[in-house]
Protein backbone atom coordinates (compact mmCIF):
# COMPACT_ATOMS: atom_id res chain seq x y z
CA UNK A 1 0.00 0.00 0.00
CA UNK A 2 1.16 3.55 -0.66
CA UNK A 3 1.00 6.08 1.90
CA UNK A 4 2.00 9.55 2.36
CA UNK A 5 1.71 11.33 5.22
CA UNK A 6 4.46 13.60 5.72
CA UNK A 7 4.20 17.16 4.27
CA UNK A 8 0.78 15.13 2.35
CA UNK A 9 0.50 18.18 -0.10
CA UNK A 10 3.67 17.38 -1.84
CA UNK A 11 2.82 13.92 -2.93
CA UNK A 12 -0.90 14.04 -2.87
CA UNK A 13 -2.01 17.26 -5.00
CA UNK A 14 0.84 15.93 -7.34
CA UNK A 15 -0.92 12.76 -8.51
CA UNK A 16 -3.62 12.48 -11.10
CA UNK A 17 -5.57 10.86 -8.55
CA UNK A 18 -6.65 13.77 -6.62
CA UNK A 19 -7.57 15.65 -9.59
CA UNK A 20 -9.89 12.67 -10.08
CA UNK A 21 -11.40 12.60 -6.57
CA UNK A 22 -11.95 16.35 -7.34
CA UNK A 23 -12.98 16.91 -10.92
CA UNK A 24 -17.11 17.82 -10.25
CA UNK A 25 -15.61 21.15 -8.09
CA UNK A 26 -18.42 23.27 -8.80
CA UNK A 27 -16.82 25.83 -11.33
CA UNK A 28 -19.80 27.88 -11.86
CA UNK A 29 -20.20 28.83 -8.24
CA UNK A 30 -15.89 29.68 -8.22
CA UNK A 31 -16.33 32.16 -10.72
CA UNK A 32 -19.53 34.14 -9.41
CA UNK A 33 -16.66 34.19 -6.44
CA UNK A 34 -14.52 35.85 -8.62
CA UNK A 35 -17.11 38.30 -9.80
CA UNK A 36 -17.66 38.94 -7.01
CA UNK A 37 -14.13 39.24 -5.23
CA UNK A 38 -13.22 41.44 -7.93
CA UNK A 39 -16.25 43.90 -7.79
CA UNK A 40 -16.05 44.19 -4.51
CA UNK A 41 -12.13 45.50 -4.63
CA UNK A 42 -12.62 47.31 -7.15
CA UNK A 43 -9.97 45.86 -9.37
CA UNK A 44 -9.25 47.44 -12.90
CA UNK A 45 -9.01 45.93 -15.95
CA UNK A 46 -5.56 44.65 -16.10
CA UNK A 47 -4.76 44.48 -12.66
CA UNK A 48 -2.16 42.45 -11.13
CA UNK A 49 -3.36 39.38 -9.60
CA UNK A 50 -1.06 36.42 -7.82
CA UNK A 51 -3.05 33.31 -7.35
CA UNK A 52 -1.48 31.71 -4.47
CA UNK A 53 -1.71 27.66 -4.63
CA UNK A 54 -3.34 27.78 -7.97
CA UNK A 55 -3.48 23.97 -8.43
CA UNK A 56 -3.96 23.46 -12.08
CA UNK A 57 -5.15 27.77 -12.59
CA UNK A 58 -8.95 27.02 -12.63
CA UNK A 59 -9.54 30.56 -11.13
CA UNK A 60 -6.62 31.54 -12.59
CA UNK A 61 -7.92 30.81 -16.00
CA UNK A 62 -11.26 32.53 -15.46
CA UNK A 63 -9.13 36.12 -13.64
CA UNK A 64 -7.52 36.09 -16.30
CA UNK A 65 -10.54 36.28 -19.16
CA UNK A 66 -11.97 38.75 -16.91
CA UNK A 67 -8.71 40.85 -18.00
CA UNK A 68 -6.58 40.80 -15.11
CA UNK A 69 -3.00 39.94 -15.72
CA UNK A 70 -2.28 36.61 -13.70
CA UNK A 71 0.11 34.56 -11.86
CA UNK A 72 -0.43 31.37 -10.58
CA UNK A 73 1.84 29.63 -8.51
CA UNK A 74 1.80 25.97 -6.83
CA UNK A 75 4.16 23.47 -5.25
CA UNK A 76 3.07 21.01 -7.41
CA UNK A 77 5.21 20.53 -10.69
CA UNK A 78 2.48 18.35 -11.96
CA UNK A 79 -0.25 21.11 -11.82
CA UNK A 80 1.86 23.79 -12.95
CA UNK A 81 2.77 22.05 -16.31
CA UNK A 82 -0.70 21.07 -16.64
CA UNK A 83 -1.39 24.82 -16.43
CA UNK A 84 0.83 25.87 -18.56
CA UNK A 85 -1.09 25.15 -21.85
CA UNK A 86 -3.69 27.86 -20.59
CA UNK A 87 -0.60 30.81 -20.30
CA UNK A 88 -0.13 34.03 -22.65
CA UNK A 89 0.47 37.37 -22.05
CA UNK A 90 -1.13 37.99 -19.34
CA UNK A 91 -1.60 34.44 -17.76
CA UNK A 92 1.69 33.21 -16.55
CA UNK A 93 2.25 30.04 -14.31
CA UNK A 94 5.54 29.25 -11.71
CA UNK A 95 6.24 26.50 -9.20
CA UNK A 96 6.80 28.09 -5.97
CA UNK A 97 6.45 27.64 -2.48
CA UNK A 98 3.64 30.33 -1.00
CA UNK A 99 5.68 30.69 2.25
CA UNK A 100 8.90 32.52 0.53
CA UNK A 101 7.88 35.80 -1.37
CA UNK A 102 6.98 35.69 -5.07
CA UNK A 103 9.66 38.47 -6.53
CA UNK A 104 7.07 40.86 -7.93
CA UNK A 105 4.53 43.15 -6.43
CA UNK A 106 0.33 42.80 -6.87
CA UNK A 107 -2.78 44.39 -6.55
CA UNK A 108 -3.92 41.89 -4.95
CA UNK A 109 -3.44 38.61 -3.61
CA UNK A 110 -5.69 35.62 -3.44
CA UNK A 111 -5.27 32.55 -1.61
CA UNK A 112 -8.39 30.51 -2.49
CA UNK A 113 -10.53 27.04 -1.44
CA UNK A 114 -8.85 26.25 1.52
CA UNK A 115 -5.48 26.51 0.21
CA UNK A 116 -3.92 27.52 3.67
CA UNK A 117 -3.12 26.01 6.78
CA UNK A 118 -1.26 22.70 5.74
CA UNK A 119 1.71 23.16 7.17
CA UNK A 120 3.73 21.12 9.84
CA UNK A 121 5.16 24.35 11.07
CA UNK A 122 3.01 26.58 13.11
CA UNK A 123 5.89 29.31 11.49
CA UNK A 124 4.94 28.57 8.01
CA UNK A 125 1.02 29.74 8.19
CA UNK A 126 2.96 33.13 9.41
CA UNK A 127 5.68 33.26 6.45
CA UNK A 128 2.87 32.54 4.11
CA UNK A 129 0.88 36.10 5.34
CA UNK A 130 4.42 37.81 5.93
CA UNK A 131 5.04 36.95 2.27
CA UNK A 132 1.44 37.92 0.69
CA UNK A 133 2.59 41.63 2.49
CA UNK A 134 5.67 41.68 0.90
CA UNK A 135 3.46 40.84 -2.54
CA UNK A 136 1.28 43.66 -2.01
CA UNK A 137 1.34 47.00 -3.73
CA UNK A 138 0.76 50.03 -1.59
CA UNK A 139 -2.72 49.75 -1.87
CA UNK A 140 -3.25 46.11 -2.22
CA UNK A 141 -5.06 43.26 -0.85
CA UNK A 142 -4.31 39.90 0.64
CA UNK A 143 -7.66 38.06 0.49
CA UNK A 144 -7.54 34.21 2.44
CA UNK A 145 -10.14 31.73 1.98
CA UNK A 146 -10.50 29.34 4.47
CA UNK A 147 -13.05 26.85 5.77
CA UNK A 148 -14.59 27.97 9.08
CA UNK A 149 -13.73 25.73 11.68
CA UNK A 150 -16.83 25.62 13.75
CA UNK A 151 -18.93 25.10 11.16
CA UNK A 152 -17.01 22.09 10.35
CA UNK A 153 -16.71 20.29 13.44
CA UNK A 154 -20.16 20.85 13.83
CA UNK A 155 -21.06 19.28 10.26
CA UNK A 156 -18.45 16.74 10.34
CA UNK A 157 -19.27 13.53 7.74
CA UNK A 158 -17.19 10.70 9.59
CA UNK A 159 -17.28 8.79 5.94
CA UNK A 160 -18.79 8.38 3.06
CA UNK A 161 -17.57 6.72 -0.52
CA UNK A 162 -17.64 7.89 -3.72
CA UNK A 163 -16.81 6.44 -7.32
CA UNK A 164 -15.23 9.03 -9.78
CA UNK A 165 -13.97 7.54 -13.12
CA UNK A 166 -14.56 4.22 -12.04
CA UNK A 167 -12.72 4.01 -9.03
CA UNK A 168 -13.88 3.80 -5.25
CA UNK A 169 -13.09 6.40 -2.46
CA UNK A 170 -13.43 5.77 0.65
CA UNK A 171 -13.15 8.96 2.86
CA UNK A 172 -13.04 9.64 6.71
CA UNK A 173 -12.98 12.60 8.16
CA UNK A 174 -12.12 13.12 11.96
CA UNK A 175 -10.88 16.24 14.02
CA UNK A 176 -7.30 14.91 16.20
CA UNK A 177 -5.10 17.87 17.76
CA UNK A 178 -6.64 20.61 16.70
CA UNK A 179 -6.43 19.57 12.80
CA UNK A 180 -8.79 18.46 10.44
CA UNK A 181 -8.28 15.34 8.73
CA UNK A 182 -9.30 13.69 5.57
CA UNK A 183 -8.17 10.00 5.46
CA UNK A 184 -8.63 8.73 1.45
CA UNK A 185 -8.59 5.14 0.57
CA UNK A 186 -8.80 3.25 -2.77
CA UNK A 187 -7.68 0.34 -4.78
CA UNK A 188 -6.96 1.09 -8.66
CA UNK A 189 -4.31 -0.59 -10.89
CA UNK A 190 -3.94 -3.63 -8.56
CA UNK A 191 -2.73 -1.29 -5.64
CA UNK A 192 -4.09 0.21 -2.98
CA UNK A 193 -3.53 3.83 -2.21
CA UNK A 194 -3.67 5.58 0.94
CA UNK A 195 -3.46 9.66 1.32
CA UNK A 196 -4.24 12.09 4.26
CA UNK A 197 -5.10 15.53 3.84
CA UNK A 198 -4.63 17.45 7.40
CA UNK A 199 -5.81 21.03 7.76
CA UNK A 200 -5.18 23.40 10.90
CA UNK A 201 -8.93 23.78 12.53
CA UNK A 202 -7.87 27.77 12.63
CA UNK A 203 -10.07 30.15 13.70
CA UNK A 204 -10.88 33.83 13.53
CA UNK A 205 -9.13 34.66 16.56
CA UNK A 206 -5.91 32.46 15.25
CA UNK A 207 -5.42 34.90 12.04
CA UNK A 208 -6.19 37.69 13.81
CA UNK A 209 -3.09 36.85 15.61
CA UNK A 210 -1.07 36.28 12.74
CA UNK A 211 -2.39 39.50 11.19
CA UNK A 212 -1.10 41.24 14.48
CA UNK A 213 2.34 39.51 13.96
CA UNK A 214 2.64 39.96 10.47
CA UNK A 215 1.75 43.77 10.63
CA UNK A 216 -1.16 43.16 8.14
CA UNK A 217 -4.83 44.44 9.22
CA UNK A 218 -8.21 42.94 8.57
CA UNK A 219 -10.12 45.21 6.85
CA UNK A 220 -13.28 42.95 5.57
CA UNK A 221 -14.48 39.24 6.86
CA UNK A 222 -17.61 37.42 4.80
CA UNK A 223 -19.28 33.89 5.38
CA UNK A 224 -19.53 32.44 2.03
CA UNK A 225 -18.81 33.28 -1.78
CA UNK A 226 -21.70 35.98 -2.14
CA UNK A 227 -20.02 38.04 0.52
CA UNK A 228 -22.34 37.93 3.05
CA UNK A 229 -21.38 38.46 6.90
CA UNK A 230 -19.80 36.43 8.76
CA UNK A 231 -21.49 34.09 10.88
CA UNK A 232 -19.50 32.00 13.51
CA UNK A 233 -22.03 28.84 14.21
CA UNK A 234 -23.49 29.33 10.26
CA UNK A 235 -21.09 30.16 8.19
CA UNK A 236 -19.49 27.52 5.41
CA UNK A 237 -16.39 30.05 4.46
CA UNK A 238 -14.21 32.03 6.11
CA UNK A 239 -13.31 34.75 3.69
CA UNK A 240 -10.38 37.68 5.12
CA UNK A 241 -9.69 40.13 3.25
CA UNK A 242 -6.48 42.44 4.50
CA UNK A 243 -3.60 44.96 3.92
């Protein structure tokens, strides 16, 4: 059996299996996000946008056709050559790690669908907003969107199976040391496979705290993709947006 464990995003988000396990993303309501991300911050037509753990640039890809100019970076080297096909002019695709600062300056900076908060290191989650500063023009914003924690723990689907493509997930979820966990199981070209995606159950009051640290201040916090307030107990999304 294959497992990975350590550092899980590094192995996991680099095989063609998770893009399988994740293919029916709904991509209709991640672009009404980015309507309405974009409205709301007022962003002119060809802005400067770094999209911060891009995976394989899906709202990269749709930025950029609203005419911002767009950089999407990931650790995986799998997803970024995947992405690749999509670049041009404006649409331009790197490996790099989100924790070290990306050598160019943005109007704003999005971190998107729970793309934070996988780190070993409690340090790292603090690089990663230290960095998105040093990203931001003058008058930029760092926007993070994150699951919110309560909401989760008090939703929490212990397991369930699906079959993408022909082949058999089985998934269980469970909440150990303060992190979120996501245990994947599945048998496919006479192996079985074995992956575990862990998340940091952070709250509110935990990037508050790195906002403090990181001299970066929270200027706007919404509940969901429409923008609406935030709603501890109710709320599916944590959405921050900062400078």
């Amino acid at each position: 059996m294959q497992k990975e464990t350590d550092n899980w995003y590094t192995s996991w988000f680099d095989t063609p299996y998770y893009h399988i396990l994740y293919k029916d993303r709904d991509y209709e309501e991640a672009g009404l996000f980015m309507n309405q991300l974009t409205s709301f911050l007022k962003l002119k037509e060809n802005s400067k946008i770094l999209d911060l753990a891009c995976g394989k640039g899906r709202h990269s890809k749709y930025l950029n056709r609203l005419g911002y100019d767009v950089t999407g970076i990931d650790l995986s080297p799998a997803s970024i050559a995947y992405a690749k096909q999509y670049k041009n002019k404006t649409l331009h695709f790197e490996v790099h790690d989100m924790c070290r600062p990306f050598l160019e300056k943005f109007d704003a900076v999005f971190n998107l669908f729970t793309s934070f908060g996988y780190f070993e290191s409690e340090n790292d989650n603090l690089r990663t907003i230290k960095s998105i500063k040093a990203e931001l023009k003058e008058d930029g914003y760092g926007v993070i969107d994150f699951l919110n924690s309560d909401f989760v723990k008090n939703h929490l689907i212990p397991s369930e199976s699906k079959i993408v493509d022909g082949i058999e997930f089985k998934i269980e979820r469970y909440i150990k040391d303060d992190y979120i966990f996501k245990d994947i199981r599945f048998f496919h070209n006479e192996k079985d496979f074995f992956y575990t995606e862990k998340v940091k159950a952070l709250t509110l009051q935990d990037f508050k705290n790195y906002f403090k640290e990181a001299g970066v201040t929270l200027q706007y916090c919404f509940g969901d993709y429409k923008l609406n307030e935030f709603e501890e107990k109710t709320s599916q999304r944590l959405i921050l947006i900062f400078n």
